[in-house]
PDB file of N, CA and C in Angstrom:
ATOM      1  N   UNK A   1       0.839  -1.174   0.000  1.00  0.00           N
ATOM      2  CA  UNK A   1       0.000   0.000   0.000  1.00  0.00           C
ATOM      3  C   UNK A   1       0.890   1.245   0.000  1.00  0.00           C
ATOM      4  N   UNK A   2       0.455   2.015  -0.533  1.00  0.00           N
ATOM      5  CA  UNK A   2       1.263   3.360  -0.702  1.00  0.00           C
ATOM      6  C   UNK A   2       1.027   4.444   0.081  1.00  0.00           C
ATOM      7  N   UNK A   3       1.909   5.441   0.721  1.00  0.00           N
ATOM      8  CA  UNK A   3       1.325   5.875   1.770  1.00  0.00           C
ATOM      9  C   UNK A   3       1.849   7.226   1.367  1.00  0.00           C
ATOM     10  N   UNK A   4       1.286   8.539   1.526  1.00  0.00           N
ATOM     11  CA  UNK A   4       1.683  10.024   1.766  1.00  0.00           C
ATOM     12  C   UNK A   4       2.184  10.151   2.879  1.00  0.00           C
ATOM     13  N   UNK A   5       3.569  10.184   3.212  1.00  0.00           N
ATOM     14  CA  UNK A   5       4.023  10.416   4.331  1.00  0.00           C
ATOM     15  C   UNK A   5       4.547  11.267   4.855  1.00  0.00           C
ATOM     16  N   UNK A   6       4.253  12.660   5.698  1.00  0.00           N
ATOM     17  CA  UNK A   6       4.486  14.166   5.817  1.00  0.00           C
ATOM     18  C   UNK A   6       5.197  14.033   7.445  1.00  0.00           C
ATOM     19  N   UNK A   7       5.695  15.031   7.727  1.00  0.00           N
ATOM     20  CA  UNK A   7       6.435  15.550   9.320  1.00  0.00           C
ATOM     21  C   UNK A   7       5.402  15.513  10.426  1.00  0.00           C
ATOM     22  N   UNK A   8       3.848  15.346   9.820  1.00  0.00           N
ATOM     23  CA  UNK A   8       3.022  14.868  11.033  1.00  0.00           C
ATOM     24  C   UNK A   8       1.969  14.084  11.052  1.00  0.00           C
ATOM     25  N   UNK A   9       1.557  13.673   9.936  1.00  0.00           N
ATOM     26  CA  UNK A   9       0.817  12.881   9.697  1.00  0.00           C
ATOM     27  C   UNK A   9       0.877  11.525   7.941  1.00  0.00           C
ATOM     28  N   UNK A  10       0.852  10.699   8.769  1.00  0.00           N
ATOM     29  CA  UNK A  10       0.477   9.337   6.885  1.00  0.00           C
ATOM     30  C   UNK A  10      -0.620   9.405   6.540  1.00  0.00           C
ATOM     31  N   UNK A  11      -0.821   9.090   5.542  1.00  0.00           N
ATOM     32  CA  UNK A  11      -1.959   8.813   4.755  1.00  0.00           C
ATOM     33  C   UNK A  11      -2.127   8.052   3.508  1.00  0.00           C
ATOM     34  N   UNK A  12      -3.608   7.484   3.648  1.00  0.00           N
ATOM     35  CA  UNK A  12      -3.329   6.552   1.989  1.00  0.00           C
ATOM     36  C   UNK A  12      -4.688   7.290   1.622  1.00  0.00           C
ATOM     37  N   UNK A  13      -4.961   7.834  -0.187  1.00  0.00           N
ATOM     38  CA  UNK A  13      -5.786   7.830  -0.534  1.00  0.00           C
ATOM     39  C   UNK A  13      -6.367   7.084  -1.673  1.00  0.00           C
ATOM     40  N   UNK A  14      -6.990   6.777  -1.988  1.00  0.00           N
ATOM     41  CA  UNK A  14      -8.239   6.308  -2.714  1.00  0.00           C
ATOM     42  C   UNK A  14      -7.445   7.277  -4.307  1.00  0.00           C
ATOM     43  N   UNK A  15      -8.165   7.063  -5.525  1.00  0.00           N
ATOM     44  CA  UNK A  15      -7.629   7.617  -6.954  1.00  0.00           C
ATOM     45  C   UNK A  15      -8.267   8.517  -7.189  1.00  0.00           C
ATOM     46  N   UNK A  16     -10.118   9.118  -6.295  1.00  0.00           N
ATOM     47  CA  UNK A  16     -10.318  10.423  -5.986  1.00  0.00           C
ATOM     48  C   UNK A  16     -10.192  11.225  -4.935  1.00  0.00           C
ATOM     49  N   UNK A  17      -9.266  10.931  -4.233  1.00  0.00           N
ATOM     50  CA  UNK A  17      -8.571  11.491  -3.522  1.00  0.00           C
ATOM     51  C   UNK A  17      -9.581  11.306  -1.910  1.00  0.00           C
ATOM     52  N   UNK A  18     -10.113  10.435  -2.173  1.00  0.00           N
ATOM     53  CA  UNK A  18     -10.871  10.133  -0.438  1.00  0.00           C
ATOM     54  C   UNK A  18      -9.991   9.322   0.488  1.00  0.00           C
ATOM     55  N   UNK A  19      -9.486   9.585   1.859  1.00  0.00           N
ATOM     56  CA  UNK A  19      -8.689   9.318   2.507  1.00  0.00           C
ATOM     57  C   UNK A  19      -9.302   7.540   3.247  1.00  0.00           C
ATOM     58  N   UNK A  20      -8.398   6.699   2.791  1.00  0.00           N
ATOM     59  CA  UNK A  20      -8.787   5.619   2.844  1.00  0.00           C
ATOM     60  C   UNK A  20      -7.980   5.406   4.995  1.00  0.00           C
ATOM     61  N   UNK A  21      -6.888   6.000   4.602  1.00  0.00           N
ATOM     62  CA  UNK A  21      -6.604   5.664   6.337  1.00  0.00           C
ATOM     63  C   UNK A  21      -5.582   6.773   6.561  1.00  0.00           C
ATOM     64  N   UNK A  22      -5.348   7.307   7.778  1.00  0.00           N
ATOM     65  CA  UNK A  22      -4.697   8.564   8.260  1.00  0.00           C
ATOM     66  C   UNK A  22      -4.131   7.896   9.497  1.00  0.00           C
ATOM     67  N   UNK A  23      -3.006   8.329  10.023  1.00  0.00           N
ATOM     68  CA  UNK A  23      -2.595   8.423  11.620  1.00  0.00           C
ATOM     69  C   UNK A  23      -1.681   9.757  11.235  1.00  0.00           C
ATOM     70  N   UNK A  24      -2.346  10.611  12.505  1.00  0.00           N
ATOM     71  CA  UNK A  24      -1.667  12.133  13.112  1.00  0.00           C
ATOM     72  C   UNK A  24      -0.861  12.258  13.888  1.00  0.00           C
ATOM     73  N   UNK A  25       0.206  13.209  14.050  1.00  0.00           N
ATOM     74  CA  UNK A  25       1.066  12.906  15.204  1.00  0.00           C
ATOM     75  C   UNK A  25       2.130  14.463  15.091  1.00  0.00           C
ATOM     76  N   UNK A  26       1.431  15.511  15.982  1.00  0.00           N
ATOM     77  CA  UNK A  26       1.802  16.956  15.666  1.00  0.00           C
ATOM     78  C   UNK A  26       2.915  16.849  17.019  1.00  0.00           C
ATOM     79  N   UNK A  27       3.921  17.678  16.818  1.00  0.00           N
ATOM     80  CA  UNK A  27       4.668  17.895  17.734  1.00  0.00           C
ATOM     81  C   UNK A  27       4.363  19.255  18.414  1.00  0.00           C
ATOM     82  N   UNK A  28       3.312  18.660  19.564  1.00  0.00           N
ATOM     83  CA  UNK A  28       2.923  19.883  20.491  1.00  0.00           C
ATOM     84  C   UNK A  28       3.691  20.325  21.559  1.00  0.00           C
ATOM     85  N   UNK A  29       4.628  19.964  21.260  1.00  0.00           N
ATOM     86  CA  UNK A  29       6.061  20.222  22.363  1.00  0.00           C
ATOM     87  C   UNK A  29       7.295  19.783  21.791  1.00  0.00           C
ATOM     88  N   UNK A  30       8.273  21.165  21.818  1.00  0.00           N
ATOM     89  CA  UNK A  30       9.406  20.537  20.674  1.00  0.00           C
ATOM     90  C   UNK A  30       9.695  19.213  21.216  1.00  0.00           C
ATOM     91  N   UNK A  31      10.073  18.714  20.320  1.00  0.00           N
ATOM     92  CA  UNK A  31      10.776  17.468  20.361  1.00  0.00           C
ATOM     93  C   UNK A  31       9.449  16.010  20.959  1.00  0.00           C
ATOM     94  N   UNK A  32       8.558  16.570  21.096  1.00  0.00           N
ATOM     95  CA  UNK A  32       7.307  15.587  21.552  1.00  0.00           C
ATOM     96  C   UNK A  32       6.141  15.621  20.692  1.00  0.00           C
ATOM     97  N   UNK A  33       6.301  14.446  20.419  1.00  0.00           N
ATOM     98  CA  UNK A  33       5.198  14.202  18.941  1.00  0.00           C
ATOM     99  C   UNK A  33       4.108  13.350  19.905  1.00  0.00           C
ATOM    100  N   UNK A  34       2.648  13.748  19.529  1.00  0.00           N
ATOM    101  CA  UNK A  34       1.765  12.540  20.123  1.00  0.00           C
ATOM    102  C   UNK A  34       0.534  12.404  19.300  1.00  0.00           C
ATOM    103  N   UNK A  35       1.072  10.917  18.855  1.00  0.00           N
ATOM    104  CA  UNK A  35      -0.126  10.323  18.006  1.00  0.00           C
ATOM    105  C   UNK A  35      -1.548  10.508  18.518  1.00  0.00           C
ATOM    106  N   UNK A  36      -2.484  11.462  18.191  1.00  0.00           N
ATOM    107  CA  UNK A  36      -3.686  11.756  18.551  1.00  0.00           C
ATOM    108  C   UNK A  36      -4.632  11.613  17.494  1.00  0.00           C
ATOM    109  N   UNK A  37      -4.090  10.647  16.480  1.00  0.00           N
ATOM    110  CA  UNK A  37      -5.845  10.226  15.610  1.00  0.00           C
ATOM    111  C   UNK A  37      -5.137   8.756  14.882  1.00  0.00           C
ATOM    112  N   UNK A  38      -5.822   8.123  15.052  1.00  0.00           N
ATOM    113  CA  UNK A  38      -5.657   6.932  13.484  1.00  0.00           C
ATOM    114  C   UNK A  38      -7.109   6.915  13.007  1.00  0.00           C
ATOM    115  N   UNK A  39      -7.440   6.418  12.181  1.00  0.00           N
ATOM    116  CA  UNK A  39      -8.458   6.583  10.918  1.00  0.00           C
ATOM    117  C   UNK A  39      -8.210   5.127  10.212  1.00  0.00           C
ATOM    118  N   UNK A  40      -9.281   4.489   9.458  1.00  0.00           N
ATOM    119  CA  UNK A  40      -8.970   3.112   8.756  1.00  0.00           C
ATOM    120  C   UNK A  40     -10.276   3.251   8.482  1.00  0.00           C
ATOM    121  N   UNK A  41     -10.688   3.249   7.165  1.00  0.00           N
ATOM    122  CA  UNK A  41     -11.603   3.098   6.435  1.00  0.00           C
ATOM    123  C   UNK A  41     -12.648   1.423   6.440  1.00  0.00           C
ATOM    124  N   UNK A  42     -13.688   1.447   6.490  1.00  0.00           N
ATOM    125  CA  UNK A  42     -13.996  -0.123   6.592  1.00  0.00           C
ATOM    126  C   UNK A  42     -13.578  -0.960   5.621  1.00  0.00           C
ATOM    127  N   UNK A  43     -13.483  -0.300   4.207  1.00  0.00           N
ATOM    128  CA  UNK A  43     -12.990  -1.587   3.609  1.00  0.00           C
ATOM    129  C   UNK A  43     -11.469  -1.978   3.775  1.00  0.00           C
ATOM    130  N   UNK A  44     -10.753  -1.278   4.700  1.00  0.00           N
ATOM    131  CA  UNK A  44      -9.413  -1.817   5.064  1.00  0.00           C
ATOM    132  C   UNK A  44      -9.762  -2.403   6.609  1.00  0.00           C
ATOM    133  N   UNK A  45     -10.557  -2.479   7.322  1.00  0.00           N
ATOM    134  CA  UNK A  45     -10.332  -2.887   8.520  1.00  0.00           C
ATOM    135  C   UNK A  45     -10.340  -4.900   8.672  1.00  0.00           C
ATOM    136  N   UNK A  46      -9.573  -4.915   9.788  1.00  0.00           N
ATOM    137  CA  UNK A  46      -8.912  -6.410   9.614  1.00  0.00           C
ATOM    138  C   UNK A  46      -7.729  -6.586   8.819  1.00  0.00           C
ATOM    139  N   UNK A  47      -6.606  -5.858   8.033  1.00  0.00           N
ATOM    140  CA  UNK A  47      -5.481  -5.872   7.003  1.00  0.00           C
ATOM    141  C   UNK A  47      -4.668  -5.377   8.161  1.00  0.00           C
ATOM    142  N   UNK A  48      -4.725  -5.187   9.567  1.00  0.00           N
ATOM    143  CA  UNK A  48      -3.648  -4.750  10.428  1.00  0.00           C
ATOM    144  C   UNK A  48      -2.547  -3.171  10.021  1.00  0.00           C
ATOM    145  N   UNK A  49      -3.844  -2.175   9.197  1.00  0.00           N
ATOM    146  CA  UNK A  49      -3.490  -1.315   8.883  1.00  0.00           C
ATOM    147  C   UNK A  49      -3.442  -0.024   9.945  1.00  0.00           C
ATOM    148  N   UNK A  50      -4.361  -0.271  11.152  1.00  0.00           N
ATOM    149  CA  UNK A  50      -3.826   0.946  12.465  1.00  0.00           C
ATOM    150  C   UNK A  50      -2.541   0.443  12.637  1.00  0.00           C
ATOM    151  N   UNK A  51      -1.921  -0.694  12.784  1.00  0.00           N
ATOM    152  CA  UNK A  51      -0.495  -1.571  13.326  1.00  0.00           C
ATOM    153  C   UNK A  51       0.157  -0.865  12.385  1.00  0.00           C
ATOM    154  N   UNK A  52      -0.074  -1.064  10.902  1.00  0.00           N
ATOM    155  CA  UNK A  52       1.072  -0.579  10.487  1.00  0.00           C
ATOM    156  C   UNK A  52       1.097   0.817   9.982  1.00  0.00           C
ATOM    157  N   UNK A  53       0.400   1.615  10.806  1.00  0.00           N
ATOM    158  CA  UNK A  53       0.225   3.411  10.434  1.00  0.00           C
ATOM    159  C   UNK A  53       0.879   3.535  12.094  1.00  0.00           C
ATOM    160  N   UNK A  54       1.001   2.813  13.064  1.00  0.00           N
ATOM    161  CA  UNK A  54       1.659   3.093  14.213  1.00  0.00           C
ATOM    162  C   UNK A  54       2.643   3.243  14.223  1.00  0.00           C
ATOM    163  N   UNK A  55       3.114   1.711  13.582  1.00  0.00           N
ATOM    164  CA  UNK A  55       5.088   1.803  13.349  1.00  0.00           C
ATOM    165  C   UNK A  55       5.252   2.346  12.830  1.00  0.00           C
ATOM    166  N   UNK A  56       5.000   2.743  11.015  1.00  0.00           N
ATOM    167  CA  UNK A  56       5.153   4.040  10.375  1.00  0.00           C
ATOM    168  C   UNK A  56       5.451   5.537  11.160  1.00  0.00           C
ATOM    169  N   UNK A  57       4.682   5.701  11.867  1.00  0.00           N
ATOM    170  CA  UNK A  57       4.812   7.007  12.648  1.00  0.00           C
ATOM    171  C   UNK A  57       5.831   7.165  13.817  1.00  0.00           C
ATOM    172  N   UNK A  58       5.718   5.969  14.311  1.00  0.00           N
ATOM    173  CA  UNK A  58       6.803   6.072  15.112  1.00  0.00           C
ATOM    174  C   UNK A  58       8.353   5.891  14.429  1.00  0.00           C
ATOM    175  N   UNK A  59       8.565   5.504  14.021  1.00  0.00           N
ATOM    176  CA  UNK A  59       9.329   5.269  12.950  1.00  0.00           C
ATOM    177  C   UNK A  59       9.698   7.002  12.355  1.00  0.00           C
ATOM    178  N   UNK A  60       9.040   7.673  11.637  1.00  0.00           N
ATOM    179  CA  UNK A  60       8.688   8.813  11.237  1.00  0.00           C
ATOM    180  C   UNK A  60       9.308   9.991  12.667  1.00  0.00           C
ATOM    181  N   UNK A  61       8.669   9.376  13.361  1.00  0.00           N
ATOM    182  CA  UNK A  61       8.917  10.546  14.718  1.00  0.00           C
ATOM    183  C   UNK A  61      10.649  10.301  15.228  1.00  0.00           C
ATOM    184  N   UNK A  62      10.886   9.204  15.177  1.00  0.00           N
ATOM    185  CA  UNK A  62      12.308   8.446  15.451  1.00  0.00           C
ATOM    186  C   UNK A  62      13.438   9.348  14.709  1.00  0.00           C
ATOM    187  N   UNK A  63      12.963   8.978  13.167  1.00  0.00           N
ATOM    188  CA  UNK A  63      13.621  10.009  12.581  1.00  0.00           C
ATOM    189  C   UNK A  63      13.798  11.267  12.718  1.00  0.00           C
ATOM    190  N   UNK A  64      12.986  12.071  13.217  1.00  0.00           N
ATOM    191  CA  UNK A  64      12.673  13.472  13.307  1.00  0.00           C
ATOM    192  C   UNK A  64      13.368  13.868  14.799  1.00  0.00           C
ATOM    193  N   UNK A  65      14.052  12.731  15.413  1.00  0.00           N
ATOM    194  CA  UNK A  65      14.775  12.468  17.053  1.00  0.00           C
ATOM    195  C   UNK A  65      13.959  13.147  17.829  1.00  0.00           C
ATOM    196  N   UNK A  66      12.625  12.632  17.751  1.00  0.00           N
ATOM    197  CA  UNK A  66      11.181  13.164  18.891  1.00  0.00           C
ATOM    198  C   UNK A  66      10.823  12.113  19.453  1.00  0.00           C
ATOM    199  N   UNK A  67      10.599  12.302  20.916  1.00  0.00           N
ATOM    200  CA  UNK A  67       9.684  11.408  21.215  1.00  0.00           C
ATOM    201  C   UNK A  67       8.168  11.299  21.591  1.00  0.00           C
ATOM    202  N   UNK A  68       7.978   9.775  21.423  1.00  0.00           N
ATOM    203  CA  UNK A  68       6.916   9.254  21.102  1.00  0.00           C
ATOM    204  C   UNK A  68       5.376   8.934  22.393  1.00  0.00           C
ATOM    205  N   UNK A  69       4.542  10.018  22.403  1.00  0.00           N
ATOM    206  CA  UNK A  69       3.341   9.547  22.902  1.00  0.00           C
ATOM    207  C   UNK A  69       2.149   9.667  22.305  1.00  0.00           C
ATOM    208  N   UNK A  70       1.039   9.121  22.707  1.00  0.00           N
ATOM    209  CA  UNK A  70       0.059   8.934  22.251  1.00  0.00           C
ATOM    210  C   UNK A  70      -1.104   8.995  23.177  1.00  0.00           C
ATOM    211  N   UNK A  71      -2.459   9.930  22.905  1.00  0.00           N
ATOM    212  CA  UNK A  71      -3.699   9.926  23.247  1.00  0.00           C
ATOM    213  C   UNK A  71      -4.607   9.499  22.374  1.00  0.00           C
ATOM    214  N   UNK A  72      -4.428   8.540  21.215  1.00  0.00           N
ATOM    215  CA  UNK A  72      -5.431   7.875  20.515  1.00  0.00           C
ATOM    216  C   UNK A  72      -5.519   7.051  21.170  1.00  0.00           C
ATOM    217  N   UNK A  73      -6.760   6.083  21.386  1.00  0.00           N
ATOM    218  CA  UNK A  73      -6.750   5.164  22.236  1.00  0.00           C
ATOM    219  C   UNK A  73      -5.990   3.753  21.513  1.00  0.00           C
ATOM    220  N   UNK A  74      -6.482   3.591  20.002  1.00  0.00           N
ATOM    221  CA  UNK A  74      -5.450   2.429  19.716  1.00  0.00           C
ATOM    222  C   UNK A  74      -3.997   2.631  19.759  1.00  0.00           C
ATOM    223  N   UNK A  75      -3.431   3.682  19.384  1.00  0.00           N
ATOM    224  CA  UNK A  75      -2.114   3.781  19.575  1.00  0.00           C
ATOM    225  C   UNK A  75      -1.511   3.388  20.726  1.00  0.00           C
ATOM    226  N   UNK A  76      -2.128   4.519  21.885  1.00  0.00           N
ATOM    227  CA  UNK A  76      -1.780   4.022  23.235  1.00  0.00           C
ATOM    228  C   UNK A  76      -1.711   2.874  23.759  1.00  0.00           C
ATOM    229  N   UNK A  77      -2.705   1.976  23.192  1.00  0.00           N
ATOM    230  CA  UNK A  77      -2.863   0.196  24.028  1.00  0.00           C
ATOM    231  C   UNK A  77      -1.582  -0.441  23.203  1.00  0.00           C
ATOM    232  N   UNK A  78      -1.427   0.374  21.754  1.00  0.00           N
ATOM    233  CA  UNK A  78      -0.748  -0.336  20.745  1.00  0.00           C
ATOM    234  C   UNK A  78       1.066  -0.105  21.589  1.00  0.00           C
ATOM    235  N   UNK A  79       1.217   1.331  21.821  1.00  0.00           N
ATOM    236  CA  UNK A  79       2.324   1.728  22.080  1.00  0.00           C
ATOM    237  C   UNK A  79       2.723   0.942  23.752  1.00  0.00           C
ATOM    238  N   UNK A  80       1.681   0.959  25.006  1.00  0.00           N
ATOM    239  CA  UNK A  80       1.772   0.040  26.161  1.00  0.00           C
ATOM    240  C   UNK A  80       2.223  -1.296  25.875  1.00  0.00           C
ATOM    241  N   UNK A  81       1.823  -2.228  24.776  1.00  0.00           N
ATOM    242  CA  UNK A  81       1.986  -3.148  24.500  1.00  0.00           C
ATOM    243  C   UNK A  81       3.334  -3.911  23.906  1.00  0.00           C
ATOM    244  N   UNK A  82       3.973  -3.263  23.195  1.00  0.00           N
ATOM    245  CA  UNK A  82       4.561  -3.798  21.923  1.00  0.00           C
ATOM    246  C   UNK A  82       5.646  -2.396  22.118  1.00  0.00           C
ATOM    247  N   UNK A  83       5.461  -1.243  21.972  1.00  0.00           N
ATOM    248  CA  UNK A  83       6.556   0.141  21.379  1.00  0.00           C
ATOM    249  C   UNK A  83       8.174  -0.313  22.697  1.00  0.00           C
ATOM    250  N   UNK A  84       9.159  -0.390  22.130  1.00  0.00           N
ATOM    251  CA  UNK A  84      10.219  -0.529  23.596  1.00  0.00           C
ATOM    252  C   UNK A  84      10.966   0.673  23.176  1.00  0.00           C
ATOM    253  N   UNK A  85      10.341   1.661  23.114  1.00  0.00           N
ATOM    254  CA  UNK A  85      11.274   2.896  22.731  1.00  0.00           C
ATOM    255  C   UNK A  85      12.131   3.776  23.712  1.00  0.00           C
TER     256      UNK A  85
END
């Protein structure tokens, strides 16, 4: 899947431009990025596409040498779980 990938947010769209899945992640404090939206369209849900718009971003934020929190609720269970950052 192909993704638009910007300094605060991914995205995949659709070929008229309707946003098939998004995760946000603004740095509201230098150097502190916090994932506060994922998005997944129904016909992607079950393809483990919030999972992989998480690592993407974190990943993304890594690069950008920010660190990583989150008030989306999947991110957060996602990031408690699994993130060893």
């Amino acid at each position: 899947m192909d993704y638009i990938i910007l300094n605060h947010s991914i995205k995949k769209k659709d070929e008229n431009g309707r946003i098939l899945a998004e995760i946000t992640f603004p740095e509201n404090t230098p150097g502190v990025f916090t994932i506060d939206r994922t998005y997944v369209c129904d016909d992607l849900r079950g393809e483990n596409v919030q999972e992989e718009l998480v690592k993407m971003a974190i990943a993304k934020i890594r690069e950008q040498g920010g660190k990583v929190e989150a008030t989306c609720p999947y991110a957060s269970g996602w990031i408690k779980r699994f993130y060893r950052g």
